[in-house]
Protein backbone atom coordinates (compact mmCIF):
# COMPACT_ATOMS: atom_id res chain seq x y z
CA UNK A 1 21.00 -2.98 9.06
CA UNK A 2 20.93 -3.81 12.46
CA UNK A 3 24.88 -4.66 13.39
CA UNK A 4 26.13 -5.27 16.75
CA UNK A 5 27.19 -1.36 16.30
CA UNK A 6 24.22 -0.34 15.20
CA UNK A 7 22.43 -2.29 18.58
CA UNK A 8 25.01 -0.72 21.03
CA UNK A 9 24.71 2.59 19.93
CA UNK A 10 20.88 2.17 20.51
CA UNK A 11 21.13 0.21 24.02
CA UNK A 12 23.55 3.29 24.85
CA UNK A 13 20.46 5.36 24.74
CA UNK A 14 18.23 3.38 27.14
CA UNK A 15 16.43 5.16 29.53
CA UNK A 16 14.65 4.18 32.74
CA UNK A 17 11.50 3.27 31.18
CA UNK A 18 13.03 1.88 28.84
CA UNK A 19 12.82 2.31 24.53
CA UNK A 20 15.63 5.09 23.54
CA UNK A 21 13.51 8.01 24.85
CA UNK A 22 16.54 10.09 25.76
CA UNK A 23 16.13 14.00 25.14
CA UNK A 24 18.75 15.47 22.63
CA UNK A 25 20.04 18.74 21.24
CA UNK A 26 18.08 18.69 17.87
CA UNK A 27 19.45 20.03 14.80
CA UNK A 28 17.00 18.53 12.27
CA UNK A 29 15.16 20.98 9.88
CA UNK A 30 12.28 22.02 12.67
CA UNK A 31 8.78 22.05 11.44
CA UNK A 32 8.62 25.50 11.54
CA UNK A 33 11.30 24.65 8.72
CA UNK A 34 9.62 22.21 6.81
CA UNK A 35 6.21 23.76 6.97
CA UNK A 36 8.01 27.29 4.77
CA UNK A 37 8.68 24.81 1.84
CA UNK A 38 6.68 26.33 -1.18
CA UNK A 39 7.89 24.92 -4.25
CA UNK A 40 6.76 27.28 -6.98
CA UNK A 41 4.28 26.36 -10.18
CA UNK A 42 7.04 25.74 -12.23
CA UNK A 43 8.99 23.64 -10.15
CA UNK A 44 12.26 26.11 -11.02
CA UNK A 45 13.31 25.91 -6.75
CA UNK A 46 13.95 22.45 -5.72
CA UNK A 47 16.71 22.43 -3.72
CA UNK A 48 16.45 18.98 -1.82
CA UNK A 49 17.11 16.96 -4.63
CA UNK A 50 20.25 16.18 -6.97
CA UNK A 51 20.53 18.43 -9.93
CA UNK A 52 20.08 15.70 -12.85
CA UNK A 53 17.51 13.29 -10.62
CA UNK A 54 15.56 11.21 -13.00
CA UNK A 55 12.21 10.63 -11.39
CA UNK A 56 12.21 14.28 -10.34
CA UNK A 57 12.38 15.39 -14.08
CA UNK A 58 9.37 12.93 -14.71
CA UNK A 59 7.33 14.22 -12.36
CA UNK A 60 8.03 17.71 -13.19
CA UNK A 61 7.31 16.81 -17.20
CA UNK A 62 4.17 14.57 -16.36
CA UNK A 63 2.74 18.05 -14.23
CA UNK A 64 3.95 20.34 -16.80
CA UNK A 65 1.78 17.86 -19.60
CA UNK A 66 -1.50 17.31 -17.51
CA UNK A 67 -1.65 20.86 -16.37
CA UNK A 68 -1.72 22.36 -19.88
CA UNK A 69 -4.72 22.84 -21.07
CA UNK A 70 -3.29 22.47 -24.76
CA UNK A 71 -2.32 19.35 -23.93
CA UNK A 72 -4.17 15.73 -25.18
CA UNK A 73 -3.20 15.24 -21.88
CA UNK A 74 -4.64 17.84 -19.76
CA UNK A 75 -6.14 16.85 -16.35
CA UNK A 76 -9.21 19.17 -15.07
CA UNK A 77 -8.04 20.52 -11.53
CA UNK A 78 -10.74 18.29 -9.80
CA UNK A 79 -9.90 15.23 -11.17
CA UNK A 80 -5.77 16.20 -10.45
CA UNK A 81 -5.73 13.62 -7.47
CA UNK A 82 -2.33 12.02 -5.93
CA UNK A 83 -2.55 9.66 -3.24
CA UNK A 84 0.92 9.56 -1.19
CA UNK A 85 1.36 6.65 1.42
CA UNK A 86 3.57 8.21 4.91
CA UNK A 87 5.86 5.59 6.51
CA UNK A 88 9.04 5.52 4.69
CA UNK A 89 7.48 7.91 1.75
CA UNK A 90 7.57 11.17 2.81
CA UNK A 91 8.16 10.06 6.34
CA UNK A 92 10.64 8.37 8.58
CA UNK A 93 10.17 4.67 8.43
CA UNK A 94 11.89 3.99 11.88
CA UNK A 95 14.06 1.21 13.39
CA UNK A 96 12.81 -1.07 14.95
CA UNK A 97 9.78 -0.66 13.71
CA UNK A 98 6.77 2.02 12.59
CA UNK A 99 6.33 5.35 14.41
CA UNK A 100 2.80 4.32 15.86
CA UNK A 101 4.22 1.29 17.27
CA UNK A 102 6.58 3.39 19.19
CA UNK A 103 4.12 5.53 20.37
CA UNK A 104 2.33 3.18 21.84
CA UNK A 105 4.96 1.71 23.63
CA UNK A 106 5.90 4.85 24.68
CA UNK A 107 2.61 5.36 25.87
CA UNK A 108 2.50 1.90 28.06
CA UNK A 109 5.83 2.77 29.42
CA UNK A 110 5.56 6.38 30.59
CA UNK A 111 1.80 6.21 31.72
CA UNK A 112 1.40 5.81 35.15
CA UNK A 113 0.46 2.73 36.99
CA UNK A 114 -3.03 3.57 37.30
CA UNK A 115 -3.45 3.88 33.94
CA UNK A 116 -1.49 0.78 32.62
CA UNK A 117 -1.23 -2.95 34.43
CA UNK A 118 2.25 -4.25 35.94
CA UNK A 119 1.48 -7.40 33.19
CA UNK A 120 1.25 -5.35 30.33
CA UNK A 121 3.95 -2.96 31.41
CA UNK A 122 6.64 -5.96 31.91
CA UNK A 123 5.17 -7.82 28.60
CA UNK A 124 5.87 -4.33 27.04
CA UNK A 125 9.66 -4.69 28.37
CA UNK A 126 9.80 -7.75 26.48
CA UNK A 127 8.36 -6.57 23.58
CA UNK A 128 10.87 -3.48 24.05
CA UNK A 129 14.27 -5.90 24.35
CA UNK A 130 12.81 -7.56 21.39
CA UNK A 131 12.57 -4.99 19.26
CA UNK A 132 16.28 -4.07 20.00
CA UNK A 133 17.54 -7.07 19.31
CA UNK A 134 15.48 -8.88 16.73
CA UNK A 135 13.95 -6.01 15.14
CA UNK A 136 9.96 -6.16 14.60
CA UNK A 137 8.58 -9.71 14.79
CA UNK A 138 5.62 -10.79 13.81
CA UNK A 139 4.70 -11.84 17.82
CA UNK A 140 5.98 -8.39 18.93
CA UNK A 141 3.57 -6.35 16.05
CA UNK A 142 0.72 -8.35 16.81
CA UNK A 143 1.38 -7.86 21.03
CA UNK A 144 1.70 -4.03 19.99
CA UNK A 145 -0.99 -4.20 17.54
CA UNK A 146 -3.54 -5.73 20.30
CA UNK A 147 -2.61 -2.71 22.02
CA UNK A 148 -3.25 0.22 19.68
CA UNK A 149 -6.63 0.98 20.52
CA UNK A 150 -6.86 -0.30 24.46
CA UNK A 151 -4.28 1.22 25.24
CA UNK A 152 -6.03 4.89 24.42
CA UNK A 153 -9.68 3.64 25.85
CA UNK A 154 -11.56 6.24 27.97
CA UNK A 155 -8.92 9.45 26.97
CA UNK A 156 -10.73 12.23 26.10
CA UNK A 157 -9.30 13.95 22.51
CA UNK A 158 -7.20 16.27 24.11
CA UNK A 159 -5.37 13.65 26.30
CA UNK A 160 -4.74 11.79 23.58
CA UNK A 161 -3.22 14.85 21.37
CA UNK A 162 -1.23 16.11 24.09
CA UNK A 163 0.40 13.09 24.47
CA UNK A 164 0.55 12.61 20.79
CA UNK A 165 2.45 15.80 20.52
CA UNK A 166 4.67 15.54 23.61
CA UNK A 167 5.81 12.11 22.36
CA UNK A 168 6.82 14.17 18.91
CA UNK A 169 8.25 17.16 20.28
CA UNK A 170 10.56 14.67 23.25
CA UNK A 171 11.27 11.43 21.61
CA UNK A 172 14.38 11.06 19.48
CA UNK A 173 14.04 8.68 16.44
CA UNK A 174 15.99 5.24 16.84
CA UNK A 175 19.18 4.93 15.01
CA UNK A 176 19.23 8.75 13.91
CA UNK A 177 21.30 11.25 15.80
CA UNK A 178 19.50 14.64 16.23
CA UNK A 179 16.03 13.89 15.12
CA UNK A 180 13.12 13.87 16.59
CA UNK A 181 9.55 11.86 15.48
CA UNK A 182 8.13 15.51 14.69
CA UNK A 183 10.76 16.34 12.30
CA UNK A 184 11.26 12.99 10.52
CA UNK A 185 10.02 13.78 6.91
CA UNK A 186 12.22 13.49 3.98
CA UNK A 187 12.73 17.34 2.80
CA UNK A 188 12.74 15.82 -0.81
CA UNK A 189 9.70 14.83 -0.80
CA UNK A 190 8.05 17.25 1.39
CA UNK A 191 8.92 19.52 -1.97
CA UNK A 192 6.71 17.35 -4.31
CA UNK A 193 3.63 17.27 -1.89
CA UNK A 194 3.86 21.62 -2.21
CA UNK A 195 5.08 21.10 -5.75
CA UNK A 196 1.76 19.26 -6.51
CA UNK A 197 -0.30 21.82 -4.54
CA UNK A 198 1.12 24.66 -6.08
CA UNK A 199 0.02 22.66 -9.63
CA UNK A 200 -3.81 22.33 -7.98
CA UNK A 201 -3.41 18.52 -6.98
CA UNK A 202 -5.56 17.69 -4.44
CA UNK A 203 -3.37 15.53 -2.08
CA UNK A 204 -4.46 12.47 0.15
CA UNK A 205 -2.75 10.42 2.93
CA UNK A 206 -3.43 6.85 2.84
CA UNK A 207 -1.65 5.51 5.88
CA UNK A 208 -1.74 2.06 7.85
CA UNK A 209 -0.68 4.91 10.94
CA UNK A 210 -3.52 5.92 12.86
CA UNK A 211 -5.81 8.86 11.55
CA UNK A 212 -5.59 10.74 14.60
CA UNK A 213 -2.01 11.03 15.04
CA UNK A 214 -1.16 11.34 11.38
CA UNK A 215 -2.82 13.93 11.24
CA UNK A 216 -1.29 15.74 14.65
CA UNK A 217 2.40 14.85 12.55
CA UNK A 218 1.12 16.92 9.90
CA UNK A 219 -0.94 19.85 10.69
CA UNK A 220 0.77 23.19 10.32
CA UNK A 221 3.67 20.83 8.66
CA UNK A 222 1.95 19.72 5.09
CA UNK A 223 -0.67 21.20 2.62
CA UNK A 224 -3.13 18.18 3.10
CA UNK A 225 -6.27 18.94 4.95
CA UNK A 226 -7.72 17.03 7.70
CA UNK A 227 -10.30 15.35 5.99
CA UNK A 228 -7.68 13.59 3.43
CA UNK A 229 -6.01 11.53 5.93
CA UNK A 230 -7.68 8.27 4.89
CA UNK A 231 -8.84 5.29 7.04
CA UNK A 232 -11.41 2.85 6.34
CA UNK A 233 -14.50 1.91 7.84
CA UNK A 234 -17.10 0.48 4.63
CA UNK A 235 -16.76 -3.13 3.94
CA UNK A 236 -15.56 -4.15 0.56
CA UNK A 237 -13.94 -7.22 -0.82
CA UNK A 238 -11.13 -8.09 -3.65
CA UNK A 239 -12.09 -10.59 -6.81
CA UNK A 240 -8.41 -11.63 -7.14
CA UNK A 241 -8.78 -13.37 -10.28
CA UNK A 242 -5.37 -11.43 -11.51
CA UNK A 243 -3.96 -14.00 -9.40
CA UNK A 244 -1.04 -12.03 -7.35
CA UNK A 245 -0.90 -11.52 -3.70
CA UNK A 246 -1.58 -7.44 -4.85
CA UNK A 247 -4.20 -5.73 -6.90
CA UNK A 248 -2.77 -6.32 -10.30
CA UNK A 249 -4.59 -6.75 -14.16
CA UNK A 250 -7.86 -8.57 -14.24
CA UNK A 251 -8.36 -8.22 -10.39
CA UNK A 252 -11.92 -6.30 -9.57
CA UNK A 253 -13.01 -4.50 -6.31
CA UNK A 254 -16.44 -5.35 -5.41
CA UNK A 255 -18.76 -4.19 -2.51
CA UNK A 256 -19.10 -6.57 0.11
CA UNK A 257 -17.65 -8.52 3.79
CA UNK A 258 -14.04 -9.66 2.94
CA UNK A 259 -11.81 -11.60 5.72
CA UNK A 260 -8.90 -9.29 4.44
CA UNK A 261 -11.38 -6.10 5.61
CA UNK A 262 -11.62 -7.74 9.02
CA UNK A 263 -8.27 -9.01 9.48
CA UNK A 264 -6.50 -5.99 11.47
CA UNK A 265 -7.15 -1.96 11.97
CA UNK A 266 -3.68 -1.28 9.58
CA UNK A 267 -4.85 0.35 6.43
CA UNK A 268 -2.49 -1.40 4.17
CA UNK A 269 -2.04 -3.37 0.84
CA UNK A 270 -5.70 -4.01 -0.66
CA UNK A 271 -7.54 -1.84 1.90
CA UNK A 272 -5.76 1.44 0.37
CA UNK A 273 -7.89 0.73 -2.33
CA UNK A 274 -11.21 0.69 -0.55
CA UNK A 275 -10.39 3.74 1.17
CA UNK A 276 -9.88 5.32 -2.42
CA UNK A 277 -12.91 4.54 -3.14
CA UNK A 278 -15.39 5.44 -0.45
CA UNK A 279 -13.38 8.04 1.17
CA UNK A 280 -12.09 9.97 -2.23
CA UNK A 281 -14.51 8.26 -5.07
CA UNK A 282 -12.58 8.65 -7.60
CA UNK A 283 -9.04 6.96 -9.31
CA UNK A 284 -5.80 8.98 -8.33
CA UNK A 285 -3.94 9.92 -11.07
CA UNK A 286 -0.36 10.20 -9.02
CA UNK A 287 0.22 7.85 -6.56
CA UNK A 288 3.53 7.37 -4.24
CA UNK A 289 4.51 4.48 -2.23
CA UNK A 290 7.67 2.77 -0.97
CA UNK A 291 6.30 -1.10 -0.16
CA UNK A 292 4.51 -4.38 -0.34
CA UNK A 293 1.74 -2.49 1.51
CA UNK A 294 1.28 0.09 -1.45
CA UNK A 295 1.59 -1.82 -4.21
CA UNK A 296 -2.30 -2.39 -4.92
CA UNK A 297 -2.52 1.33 -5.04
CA UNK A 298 0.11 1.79 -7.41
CA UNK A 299 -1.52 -0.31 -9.98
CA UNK A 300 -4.64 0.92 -9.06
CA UNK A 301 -3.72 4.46 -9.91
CA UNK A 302 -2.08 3.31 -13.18
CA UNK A 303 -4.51 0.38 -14.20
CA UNK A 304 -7.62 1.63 -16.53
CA UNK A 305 -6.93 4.95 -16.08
CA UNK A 306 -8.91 7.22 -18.49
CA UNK A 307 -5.97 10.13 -17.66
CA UNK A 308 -2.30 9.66 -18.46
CA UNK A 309 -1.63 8.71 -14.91
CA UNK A 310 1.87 7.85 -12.95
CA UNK A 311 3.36 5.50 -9.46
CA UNK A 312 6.39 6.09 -7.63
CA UNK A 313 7.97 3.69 -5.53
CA UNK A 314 10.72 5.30 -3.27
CA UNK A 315 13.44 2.77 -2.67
CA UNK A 316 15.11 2.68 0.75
CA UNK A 317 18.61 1.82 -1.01
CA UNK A 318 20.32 4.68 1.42
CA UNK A 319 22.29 3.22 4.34
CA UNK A 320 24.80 5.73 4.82
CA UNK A 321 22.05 8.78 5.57
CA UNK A 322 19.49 6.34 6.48
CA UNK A 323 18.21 2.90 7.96
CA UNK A 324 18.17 1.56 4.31
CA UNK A 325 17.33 -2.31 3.25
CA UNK A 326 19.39 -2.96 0.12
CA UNK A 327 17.65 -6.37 -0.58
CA UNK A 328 14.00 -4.63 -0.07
CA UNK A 329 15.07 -1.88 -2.39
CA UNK A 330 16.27 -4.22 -5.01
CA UNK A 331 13.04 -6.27 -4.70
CA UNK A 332 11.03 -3.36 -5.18
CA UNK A 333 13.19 -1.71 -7.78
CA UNK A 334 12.67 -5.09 -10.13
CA UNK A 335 9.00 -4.92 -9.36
CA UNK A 336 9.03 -1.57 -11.04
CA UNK A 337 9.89 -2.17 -14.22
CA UNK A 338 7.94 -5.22 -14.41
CA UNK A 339 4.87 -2.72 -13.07
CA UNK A 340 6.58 0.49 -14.74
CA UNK A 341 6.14 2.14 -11.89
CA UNK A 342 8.99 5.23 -11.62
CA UNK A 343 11.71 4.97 -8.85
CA UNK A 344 12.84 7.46 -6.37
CA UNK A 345 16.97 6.27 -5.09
CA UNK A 346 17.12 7.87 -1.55
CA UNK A 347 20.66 6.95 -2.16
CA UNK A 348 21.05 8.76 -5.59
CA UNK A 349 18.31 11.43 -6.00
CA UNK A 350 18.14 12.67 -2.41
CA UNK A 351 20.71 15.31 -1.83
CA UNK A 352 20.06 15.66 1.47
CA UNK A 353 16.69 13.61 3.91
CA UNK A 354 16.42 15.37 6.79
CA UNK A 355 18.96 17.94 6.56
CA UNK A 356 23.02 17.55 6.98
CA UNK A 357 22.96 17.46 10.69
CA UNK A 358 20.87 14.16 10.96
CA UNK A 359 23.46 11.52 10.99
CA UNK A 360 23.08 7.55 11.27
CA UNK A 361 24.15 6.04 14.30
């Protein structure tokens, strides 16, 4: 993914302080756009997706099923629950590296010196040239990572929104022409989410991107209230006697002090499923995820379940439209089947991600 084309056309972009926060005509769907998608009850106006997609005819069969009240199947509407993670499922999964980790580096770089150190601004430079050239390391997330929550200590809300929101509204996304952070969602899936409200699903974000500014990158954007964007705060820990590195058959979730709970603030891999259960209390029925970090709630949603229940795993496999990793998607494409988890081919189902204008760089 990241050729010596792919680096120049980003180093091109380079600004005085210093990522690739260059302003740009944008000619993305805007998210005054986005937010009019209503995808009727019966599904009949998708127009984001290819005609004979696979995994959208599932979906649409599996909500036509639970939603009939004739049906063995039927689902009561408060028990309809689908859990959708956001980085690279319904949302830009950026190069070099996660949207939050760019904000915060945008953060240490534009703030002025009052507010940020001369060390951590240059160590930020050479986390920056890094990132450009390597990619995300694990030295570079865990110097970012350090940083997520200092870096925001003594703003008041509203500093911290404004700057949330100028950093969406300004900031063009790495290695996409004419897109900014605001408008990266995949139009796609953007239908499903209103598809599944329109159908009475209650939807939830479980993120490893801060609460906060998730829910800034949504509001007025997505039909999921404030209150579903999940974190994670009571302690629980994982009886892995399955015996994978993710929740799989035999596994438990138990209440108590975990090292894997204390590890880092991401909400990722078996933490999604401890924020199921304190923050939602029940098991999802419809779950969507596109990596190693969702896997435990896939199977969780599909494991036990005493409703007919379905995953999704959305494959990055597009790298003509999009930053796609061909080796990741095949990875998580055989872990599928072996799961049965449904895929969604950005490459083949997708008929357009963020609208035609958006072009790789």
């Amino acid at each position: 993914m990241k050729t010596k084309k792919f680096l120049a056309s980003i180093l091109a972009g380079i600004t005085a302080f210093g990522i690739y926060f260059a302003d740009a005509e944008v000619s993305a769907a805007s998210r005054e756009e986005i937010a009019t998608i209503q995808i009727q009850k019966g599904g009949s106006n998708f127009k984001y997706w290819e005609k004979n997609s696979a995994p959208l005819s599932t979906l649409k069969s599996y909500v036509k099923d639970v939603t009939d009240k004739r049906s063995k199947n039927f689902i009561p509407v408060e028990d309809r629950i689908a859990v959708f993670d956001m980085d690279g499922t319904f949302y830009c999964e950026t190069a070099p590296t996660y949207s939050v980790y760019m904000f915060v580096l945008y953060t240490i770089l534009e703030d002025p010196p009052e507010k940020v150190s001369d060390e951590l601004r240059e160590e930020a430079k050479v986390w920056r040239e890094s990132l450009l050239s390597k990619g995300i390391t694990p030295e570079v997330a865990a110097g970012i990572g350090r940083c997520s929550w200092t870096i925001f200590e003594d703003m008041t809300d509203e500093e911290y929104y404004s700057r949330v929101k100028k950093f969406m509204t300004t900031q063009n996304v790495v290695g996409l022409s004419n897109l900014k952070y605001g408008e990266g969602f995949y139009l796609p899936m953007v239908e499903i989410i209103s598809y599944l409200d329109a159908n009475d699903f209650t939807i939830y974000i479980i993120t490893g991107t801060e609460r906060n500014m998730t829910r800034i990158l949504t509001e007025d954007v997505l039909p999921v209230k404030k209150n579903h964007i999940i974190g994670y705060d009571i302690p629980y820990k994982w009886d892995n006697s399955g015996g994978e590195k993710y929740f799989a058959e035999g596994d438990r979730i138990l209440m108590g002090i975990s090292q894997e709970e204390g590890s880092h603030s991401n909400h990722t891999h078996i933490k999604k499923i401890f924020s199921i259960k304190r923050e939602i209390g029940k098991q999802p029925v419809l779950a969507f995820g596109n990596s190693k970090g969702d896997y435990d709630m896939l199977n969780y949603t599909t494991i036990g379940n005493k409703y007919k229940s379905a995953a999704f795993i959305v494959l990055c496999d597009d790298i003509e439209r999009e930053l796609g990793n061909l080796p990741k998607a095949e990875n998580e494409k055989a872990l599928a089947k072996k799961h049965g988890w449904n895929t969604i081919s950005m490459h083949d189902d997708f008929k357009t991600i963020y609208g035609d204008n958006v072009k790789k760089i």
